[in-house]
Protein backbone atom coordinates (compact mmCIF):
# COMPACT_ATOMS: atom_id res chain seq x y z
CA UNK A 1 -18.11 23.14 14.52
CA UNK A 2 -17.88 19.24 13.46
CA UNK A 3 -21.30 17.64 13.75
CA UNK A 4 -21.50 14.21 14.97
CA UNK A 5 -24.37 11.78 14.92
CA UNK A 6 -24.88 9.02 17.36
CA UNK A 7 -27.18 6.48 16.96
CA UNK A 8 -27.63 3.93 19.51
CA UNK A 9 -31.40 2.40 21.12
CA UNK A 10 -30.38 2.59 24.87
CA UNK A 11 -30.94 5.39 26.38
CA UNK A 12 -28.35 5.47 29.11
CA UNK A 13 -25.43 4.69 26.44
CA UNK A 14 -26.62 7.01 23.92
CA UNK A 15 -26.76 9.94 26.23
CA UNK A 16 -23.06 8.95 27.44
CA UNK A 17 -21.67 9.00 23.94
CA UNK A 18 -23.46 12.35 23.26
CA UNK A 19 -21.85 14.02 26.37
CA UNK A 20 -18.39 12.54 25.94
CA UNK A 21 -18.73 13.89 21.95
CA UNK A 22 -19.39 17.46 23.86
CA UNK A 23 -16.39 17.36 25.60
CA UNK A 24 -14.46 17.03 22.61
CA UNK A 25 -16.04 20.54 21.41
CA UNK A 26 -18.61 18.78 18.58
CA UNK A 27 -21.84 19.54 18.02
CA UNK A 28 -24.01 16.31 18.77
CA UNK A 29 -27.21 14.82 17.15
CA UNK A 30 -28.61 11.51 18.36
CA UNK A 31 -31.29 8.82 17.09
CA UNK A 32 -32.44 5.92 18.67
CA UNK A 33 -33.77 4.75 15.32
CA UNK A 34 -33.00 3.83 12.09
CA UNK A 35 -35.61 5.63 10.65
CA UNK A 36 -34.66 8.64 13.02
CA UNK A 37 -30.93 8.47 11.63
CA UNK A 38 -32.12 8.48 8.13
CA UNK A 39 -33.96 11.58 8.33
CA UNK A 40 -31.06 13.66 10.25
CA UNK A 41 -28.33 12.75 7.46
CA UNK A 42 -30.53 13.77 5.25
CA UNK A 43 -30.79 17.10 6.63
CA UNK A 44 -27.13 17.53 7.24
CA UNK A 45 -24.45 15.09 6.84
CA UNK A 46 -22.41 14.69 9.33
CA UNK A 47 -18.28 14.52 9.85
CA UNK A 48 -19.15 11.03 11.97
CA UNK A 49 -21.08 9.00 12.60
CA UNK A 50 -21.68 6.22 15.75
CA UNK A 51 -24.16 3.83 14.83
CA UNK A 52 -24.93 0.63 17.12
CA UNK A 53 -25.05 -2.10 14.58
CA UNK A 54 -28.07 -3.55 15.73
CA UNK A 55 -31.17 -1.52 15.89
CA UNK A 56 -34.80 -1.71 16.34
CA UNK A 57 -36.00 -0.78 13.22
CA UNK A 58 -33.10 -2.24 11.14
CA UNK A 59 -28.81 -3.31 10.97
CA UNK A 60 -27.16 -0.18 11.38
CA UNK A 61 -24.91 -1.09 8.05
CA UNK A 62 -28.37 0.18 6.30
CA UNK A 63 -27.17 4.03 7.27
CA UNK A 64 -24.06 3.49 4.39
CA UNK A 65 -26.81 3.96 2.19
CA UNK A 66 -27.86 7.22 3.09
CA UNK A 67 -24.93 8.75 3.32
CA UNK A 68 -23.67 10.71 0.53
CA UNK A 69 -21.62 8.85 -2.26
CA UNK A 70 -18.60 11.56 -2.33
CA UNK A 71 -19.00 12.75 1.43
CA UNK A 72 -16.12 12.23 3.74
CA UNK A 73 -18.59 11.49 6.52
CA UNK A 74 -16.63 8.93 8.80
CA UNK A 75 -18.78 5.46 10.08
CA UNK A 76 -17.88 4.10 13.45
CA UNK A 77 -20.19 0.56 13.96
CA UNK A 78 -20.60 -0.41 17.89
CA UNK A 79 -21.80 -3.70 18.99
CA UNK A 80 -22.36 -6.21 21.64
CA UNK A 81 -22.69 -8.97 19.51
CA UNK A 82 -19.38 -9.59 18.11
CA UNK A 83 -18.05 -11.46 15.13
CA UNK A 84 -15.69 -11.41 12.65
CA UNK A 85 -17.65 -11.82 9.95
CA UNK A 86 -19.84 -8.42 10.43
CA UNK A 87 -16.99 -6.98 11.66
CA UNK A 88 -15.00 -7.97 8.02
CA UNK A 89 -18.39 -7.00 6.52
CA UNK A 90 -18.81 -3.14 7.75
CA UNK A 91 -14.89 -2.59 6.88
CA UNK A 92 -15.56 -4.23 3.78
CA UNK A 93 -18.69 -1.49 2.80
CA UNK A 94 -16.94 1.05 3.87
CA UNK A 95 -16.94 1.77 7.80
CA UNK A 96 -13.73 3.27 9.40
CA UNK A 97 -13.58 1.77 12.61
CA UNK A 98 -15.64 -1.38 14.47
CA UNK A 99 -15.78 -1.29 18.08
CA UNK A 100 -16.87 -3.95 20.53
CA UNK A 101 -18.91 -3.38 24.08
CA UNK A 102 -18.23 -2.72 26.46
CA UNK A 103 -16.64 0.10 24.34
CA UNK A 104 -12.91 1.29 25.25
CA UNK A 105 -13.44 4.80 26.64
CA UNK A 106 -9.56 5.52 25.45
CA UNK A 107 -10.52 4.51 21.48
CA UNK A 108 -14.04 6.36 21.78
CA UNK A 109 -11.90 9.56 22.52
CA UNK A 110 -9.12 9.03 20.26
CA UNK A 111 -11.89 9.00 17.61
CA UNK A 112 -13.77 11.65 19.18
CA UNK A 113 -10.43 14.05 18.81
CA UNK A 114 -9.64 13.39 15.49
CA UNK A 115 -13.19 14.09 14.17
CA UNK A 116 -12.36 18.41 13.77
CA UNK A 117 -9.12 17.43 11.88
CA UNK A 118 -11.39 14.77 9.79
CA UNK A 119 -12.07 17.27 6.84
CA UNK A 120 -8.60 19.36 6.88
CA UNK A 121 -7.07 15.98 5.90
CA UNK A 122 -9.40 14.63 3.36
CA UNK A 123 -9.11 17.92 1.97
CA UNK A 124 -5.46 17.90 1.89
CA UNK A 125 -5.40 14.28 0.93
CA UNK A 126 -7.60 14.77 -2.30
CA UNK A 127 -5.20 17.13 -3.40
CA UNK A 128 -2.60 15.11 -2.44
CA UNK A 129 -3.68 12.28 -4.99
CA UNK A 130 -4.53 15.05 -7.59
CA UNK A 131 -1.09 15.95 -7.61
CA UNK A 132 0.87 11.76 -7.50
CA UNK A 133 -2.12 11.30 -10.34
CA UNK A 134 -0.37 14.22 -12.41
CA UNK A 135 3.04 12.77 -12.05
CA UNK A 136 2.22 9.07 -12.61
CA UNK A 137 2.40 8.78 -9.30
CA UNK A 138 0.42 7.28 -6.74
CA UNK A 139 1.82 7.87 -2.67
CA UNK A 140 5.41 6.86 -3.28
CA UNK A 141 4.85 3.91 -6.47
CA UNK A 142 5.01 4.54 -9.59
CA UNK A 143 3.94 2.86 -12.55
CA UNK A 144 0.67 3.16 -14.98
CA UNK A 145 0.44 -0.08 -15.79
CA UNK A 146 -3.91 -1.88 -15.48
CA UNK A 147 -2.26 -4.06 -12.94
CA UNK A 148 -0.78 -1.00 -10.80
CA UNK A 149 -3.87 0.89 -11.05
CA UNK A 150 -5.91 -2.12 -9.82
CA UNK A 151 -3.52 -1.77 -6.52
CA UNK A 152 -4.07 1.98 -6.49
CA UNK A 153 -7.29 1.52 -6.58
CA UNK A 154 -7.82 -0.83 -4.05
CA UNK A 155 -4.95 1.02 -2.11
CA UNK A 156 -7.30 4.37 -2.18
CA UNK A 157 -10.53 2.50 -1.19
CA UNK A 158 -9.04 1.03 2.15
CA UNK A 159 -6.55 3.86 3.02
CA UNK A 160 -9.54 6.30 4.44
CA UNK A 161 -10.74 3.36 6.72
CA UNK A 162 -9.24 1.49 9.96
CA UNK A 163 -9.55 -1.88 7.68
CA UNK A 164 -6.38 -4.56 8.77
CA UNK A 165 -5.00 -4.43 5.02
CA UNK A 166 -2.81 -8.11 3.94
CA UNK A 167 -0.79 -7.40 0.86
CA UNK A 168 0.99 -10.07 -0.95
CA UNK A 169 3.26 -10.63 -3.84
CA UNK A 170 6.60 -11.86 -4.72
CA UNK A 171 9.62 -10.70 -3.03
CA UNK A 172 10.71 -6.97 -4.17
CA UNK A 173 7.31 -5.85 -5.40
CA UNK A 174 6.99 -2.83 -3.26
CA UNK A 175 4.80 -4.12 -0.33
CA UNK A 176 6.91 -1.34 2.42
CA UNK A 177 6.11 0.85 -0.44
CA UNK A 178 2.81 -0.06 -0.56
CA UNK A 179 1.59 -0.22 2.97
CA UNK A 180 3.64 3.15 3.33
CA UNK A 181 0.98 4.74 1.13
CA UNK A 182 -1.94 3.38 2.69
CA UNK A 183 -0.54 5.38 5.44
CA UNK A 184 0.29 8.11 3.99
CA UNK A 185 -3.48 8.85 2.57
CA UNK A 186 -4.94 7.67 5.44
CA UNK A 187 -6.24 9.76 8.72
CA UNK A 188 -3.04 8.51 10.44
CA UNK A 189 -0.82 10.09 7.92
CA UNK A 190 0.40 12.47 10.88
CA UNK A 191 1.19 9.37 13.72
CA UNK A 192 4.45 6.99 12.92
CA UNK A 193 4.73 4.49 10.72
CA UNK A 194 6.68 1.55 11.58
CA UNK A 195 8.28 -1.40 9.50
CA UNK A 196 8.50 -4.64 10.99
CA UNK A 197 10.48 -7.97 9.38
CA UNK A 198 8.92 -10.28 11.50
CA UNK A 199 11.66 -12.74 9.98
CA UNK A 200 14.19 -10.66 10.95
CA UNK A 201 13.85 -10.74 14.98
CA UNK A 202 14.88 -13.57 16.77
CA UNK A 203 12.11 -16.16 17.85
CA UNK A 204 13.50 -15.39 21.14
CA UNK A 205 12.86 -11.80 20.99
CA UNK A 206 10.27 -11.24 19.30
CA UNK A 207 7.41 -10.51 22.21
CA UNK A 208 9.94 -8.04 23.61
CA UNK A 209 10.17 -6.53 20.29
CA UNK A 210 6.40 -6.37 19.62
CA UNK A 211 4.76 -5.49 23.46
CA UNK A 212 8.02 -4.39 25.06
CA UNK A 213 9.32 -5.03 28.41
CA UNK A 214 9.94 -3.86 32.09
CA UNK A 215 13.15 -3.91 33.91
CA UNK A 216 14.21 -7.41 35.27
CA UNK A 217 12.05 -8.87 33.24
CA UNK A 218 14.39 -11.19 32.07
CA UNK A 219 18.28 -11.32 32.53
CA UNK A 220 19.62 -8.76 30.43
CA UNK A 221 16.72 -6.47 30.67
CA UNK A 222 17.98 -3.70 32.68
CA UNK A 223 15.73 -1.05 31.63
CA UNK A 224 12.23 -0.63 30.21
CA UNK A 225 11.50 -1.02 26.64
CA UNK A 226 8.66 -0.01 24.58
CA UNK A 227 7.75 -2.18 22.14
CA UNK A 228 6.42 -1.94 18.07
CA UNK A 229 3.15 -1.36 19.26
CA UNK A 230 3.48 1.35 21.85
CA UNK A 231 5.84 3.42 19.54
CA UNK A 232 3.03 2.81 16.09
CA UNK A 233 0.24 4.20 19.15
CA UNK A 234 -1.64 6.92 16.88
CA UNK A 235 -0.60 5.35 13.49
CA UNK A 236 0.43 2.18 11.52
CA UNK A 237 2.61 -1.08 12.18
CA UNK A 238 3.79 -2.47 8.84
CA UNK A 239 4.02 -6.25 9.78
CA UNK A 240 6.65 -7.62 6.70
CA UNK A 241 6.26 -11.48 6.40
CA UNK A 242 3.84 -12.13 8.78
CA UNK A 243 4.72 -15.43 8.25
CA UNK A 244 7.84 -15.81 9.64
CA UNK A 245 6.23 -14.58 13.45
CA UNK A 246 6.56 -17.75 15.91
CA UNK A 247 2.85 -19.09 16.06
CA UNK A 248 2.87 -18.50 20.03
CA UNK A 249 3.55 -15.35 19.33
CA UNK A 250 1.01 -14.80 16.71
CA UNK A 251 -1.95 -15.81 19.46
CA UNK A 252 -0.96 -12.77 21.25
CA UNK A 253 -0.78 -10.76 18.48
CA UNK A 254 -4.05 -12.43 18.03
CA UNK A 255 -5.12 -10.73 21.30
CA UNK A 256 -3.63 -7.47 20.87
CA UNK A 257 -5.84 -6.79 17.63
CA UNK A 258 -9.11 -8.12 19.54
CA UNK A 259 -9.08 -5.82 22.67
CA UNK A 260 -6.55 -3.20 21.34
CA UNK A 261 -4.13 -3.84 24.79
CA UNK A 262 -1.04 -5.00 24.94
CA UNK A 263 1.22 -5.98 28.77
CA UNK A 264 4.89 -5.65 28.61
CA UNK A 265 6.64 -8.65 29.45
CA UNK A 266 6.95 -8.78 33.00
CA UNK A 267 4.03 -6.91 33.79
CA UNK A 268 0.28 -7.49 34.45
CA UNK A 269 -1.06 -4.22 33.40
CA UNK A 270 -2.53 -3.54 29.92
CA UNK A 271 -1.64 -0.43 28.07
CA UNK A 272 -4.22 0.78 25.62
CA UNK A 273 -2.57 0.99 21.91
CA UNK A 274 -4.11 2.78 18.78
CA UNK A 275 -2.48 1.00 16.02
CA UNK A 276 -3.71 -0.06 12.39
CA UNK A 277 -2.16 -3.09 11.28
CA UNK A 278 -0.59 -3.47 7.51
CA UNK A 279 0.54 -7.24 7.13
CA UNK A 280 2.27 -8.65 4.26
CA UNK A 281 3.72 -12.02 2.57
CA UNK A 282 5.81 -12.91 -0.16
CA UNK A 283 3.97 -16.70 0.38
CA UNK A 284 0.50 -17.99 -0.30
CA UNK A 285 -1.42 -17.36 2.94
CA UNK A 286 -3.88 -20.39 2.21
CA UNK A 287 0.08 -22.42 1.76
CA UNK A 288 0.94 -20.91 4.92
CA UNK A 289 -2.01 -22.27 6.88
CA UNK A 290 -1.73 -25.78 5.39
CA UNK A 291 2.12 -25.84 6.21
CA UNK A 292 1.61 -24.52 10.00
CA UNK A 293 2.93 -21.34 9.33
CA UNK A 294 -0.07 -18.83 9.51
CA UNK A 295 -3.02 -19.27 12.19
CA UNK A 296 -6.15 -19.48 10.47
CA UNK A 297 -8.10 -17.34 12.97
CA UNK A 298 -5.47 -14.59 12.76
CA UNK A 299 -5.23 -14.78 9.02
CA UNK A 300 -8.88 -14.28 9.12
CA UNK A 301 -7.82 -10.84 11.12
CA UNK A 302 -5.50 -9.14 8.98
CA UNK A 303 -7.21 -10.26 6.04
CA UNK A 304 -10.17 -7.90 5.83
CA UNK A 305 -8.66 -6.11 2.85
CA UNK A 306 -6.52 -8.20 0.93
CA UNK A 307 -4.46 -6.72 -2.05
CA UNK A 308 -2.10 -8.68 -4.48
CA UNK A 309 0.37 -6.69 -5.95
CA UNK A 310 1.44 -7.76 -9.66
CA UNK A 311 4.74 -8.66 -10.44
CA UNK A 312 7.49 -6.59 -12.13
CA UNK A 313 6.90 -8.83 -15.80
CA UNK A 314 2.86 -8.48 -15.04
CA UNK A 315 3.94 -4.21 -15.39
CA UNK A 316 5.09 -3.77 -19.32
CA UNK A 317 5.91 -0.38 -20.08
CA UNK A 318 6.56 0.33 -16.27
CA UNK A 319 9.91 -0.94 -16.88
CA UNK A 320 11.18 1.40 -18.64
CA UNK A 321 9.28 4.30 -16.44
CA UNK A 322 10.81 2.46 -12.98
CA UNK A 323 14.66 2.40 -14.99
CA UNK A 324 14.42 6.09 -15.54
CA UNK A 325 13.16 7.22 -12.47
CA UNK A 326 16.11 5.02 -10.33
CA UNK A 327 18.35 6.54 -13.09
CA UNK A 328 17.26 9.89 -11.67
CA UNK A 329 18.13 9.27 -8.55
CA UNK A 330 21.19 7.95 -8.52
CA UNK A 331 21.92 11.29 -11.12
CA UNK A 332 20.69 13.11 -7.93
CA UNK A 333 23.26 11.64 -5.91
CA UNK A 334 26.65 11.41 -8.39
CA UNK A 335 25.82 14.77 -9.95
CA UNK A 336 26.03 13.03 -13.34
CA UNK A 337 23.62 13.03 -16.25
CA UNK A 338 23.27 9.22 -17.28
CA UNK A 339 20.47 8.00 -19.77
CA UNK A 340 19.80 4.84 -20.92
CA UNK A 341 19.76 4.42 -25.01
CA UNK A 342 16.48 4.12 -26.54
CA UNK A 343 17.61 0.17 -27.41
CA UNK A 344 18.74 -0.60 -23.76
CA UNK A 345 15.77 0.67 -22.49
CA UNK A 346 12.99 -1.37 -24.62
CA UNK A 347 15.47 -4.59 -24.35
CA UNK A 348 14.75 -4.39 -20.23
CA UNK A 349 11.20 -5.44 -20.69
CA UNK A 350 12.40 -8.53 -22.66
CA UNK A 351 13.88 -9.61 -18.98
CA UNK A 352 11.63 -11.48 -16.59
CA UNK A 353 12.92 -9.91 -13.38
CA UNK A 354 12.49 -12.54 -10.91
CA UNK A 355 13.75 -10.16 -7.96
CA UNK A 356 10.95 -7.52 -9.15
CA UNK A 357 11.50 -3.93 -8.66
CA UNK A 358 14.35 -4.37 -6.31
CA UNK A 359 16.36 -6.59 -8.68
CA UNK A 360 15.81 -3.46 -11.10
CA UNK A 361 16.63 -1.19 -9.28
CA UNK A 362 20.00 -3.11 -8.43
CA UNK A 363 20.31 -3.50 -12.04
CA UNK A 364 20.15 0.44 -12.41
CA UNK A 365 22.41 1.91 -9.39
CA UNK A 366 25.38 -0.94 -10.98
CA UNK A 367 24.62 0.52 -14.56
CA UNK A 368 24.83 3.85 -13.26
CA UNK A 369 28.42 2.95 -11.24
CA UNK A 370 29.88 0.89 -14.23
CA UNK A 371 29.08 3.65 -17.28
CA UNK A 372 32.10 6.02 -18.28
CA UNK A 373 29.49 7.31 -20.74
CA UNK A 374 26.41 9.49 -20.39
CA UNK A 375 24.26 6.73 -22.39
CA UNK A 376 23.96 3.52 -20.63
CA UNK A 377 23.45 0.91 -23.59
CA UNK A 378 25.39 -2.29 -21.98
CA UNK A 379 22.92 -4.68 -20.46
CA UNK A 380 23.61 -7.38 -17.58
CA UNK A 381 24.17 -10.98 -18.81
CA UNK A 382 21.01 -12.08 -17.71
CA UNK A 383 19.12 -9.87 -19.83
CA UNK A 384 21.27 -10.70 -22.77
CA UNK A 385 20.80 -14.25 -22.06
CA UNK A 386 17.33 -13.71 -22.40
CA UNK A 387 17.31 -11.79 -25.60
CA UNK A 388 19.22 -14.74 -27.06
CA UNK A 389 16.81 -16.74 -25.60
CA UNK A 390 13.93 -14.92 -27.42
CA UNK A 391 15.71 -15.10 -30.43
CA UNK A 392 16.22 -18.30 -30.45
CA UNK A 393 12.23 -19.24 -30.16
CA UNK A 394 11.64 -16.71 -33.33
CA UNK A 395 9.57 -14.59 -31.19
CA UNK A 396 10.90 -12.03 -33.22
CA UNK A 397 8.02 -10.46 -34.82
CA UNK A 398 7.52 -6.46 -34.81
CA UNK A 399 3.47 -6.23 -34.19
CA UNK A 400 1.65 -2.61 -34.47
CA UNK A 401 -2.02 -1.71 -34.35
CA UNK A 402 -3.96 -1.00 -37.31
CA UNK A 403 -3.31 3.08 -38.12
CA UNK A 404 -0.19 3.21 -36.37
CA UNK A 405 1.85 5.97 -37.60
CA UNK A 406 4.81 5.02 -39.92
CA UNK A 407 7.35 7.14 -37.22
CA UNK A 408 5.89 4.96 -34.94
CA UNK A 409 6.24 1.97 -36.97
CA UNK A 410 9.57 2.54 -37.85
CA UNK A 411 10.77 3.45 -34.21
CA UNK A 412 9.69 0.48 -33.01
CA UNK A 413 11.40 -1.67 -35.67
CA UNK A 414 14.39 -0.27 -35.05
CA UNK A 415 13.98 -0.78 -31.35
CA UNK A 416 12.49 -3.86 -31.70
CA UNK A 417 14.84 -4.95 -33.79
CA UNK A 418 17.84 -3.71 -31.71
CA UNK A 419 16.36 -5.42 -28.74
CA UNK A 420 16.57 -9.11 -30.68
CA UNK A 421 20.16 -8.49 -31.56
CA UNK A 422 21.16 -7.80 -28.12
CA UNK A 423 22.00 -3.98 -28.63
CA UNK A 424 24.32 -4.99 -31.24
CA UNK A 425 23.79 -1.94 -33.87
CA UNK A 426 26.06 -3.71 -37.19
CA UNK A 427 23.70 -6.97 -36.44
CA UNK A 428 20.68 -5.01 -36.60
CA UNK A 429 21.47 -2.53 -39.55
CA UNK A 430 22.58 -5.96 -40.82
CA UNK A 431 18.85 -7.55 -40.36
CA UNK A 432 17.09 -4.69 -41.49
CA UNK A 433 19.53 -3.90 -44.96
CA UNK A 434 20.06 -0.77 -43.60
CA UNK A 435 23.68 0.67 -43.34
CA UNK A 436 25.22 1.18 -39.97
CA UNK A 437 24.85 5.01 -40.41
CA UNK A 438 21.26 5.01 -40.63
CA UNK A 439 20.72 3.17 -37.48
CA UNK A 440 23.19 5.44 -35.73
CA UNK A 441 21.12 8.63 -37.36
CA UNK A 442 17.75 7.38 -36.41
CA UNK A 443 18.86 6.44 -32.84
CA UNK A 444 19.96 9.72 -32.16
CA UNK A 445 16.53 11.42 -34.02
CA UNK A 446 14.76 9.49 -31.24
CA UNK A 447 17.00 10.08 -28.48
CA UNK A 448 16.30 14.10 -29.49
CA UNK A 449 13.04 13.35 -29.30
CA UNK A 450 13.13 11.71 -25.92
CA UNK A 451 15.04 14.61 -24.47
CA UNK A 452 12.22 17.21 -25.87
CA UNK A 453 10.24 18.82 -22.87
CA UNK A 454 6.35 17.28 -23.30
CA UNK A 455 4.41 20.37 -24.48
């Protein structure tokens, strides 16, 4: 049966907590102590725990440090002395949840009733990123580059909690992606996710859109409508370019992540939602504020765990790994057997991609339409423009570690080499005083090679 600690000094609230956890089928501990606390995890550690942040003996934050370092032991903090800061603060080292008094008897149950599935999921999560971490995968991104496994990282750390998460990043970086996967490893992976482009909904309309409304509510409302919020309940609202929201609008959105109720227009009764909330921005949020775009105190809200993802130039060798994998798709989907030449290939990372990992994958579905041949080795004029470009600065210099291999040496010559000249094969046998049949030979030795199965 899942055990569940409560801690909490008064008696009369500790004792309701305990019987309410009963209800839900859990076994039930309860200290009124610090001290007390300590000594029960100790003994058993527990699938949640309720700890009242402040305490006789102690802050309730001190429990983290008991716990286990590689349990999956759930921390709910409760408190009547609210602020963001502590609230930022427990997220921050690692609680799930932070509720306010008087507590919401609807979110105490919701948490309650999750608890017995608590350890199936983590379970099947684990494995879950066991197996993306095999594939070079992590939730739906891919990409081993330091900066992407910063982002996984940080990704992995807040997806277990019930932390507001703000990612930003240029356009086209993969923030859906990204806020899809916090889902998707997180204890709501089984409620809805929903994607919002809060730049996409008419200032006029957005309220409806986010809270909903009741019939007659306004002239052309001739039937209820649930909003975002109502139809995340359970699981996560993906808030794209936050931004963008009508400030009005973002005070009650303000409100809505404070007491965890939202009222339909043209209605005074508050429904009680269960949403997390995954914000993101292709602008600087600190910009945003200055320019009268993004409300400071709501900023300070969805920023509890911020995460930057890199750009699609900051990625190297990802290029080539994001180019094959869209190339496998849209292989999926003709039925054809495309491949980009070994040249081609290295020559993408030369580009800068200013539209990211969209503008790439743009790049690959119009390769993949345009090529009568199975080996895609015609580039886009602006990635030939910048090979010029390159060339024309002399930053045409071959480098390789000390004890490279000489296979390795030479295949990158070639490529390298290739990649200056554009994909032009004659100007490249040209620059290296090799004939024209050698380059075409030693092309197709390391396409071969690509195509072997990895052992």
């Amino acid at each position: 049966m899942p055990y569940v600690l409560i801690v909490e000094d008064d008696a009369d609230t500790r004792a309701m907590l305990a019987a309410l956890a009963r209800t839900q089928q859990l076994s039930c501990d309860t200290a009124a102590t610090l001290e007390e606390a300590r000594t029960l995890v100790s003994t058993h550690t527990p699938d949640l725990v309720l700890c009242d942040l402040v305490l006789p003996d102690g802050n309730g934050m001190d429990l983290f440090d008991a716990l286990p370092k590689r349990s999956h032991c759930e921390m709910v903090l409760t408190t009547g002395h609210a602020s963001l800061e502590t609230a930022i603060d427990a997220l921050r080292r690692g609680a799930t949840d932070y509720l306010v008094k008087p507590l919401n008897m609807q979110r105490l149950n919701s948490i309650f009733a999750r608890v017995p599935r608590t350890t199936a999921l983590h379970e099947e999560i684990a494995e879950l990123r066991s197996e993306l971490q095999r594939l070079g995968r992590f939730g739906r991104m891919l990409g081993s580059s330091p900066a992407m496994q910063a982002a996984y990282d940080a990704i992995g750390r807040v997806a277990r909690t019930e932390a507001s998460v703000l990612l930003t990043g240029e356009s086209g970086t993969g923030k859906e992606l990204a806020a899809q996967t916090v889902h998707d490893l997180s204890l709501r992976r089984r409620g809805p996710f929903l994607a919002v482009n809060c730049g996409a909904i008419a200032a006029n309309l957005v309220e409806s859109e986010m809270f909903g409304h009741d019939r007659g509510s306004f002239t052309g409302a001739e039937r209820q409508h649930k909003g975002f919020f109502e139809r995340a309940d359970g699981g996560t609202l993906f808030l794209d370019e936050i931004t963008e929201m009508p400030l009005e609008s973002q005070v009650k959105l303000l409100r809505v992540l404070e007491t965890g109720r939202i009222t339909r227009l043209g209605s005074t009764r508050e429904i009680d939602v269960d949403v997390r909330i995954v914000a993101a921005t292709n602008r600087d949020p600190e910009a945003a504020m200055a320019d009268g775009k993004l409300r400071p105190d709501l900023f300070h809200r969805i920023n509890v765990f911020p995460i930057p993802l890199p750009s699609l130039r900051e990625r190297g060798d990802d290029i080539p790994m994001l180019a094959d994998a869209f190339l496998q798709q849209f292989n999926a989907e003709s039925g054809r057997n495309l491949r980009f030449a070994p040249a081609a290939r290295e020559a993408l990372k030369t580009y800068a991609w200013p539209g990211n990992v969209r503008e790439l994958r743009n790049f690959v579905q119009r390769a993949s339409i345009f090529s009568d041949a199975d080996v895609i080795d015609t580039l886009p004029p602006p990635i030939m423009d910048e090979l010029s470009n390159l060339a024309d600065s002399h930053e045409d210099r071959v480098t390789v570690p000390f004890g490279t291999p000489l296979e390795e040496v030479d295949r990158r010559l070639i490529l390298g080499t290739l990649a200056q000249c554009g994909g032009v094969k004659a100007q490249a046998a040209e620059v290296l005083d090799v004939s024209l049949k050698t380059i075409y030979n030693r092309l197709a030795q390391l396409e071969d090679e690509a195509d072997k199965p990895e052992s």
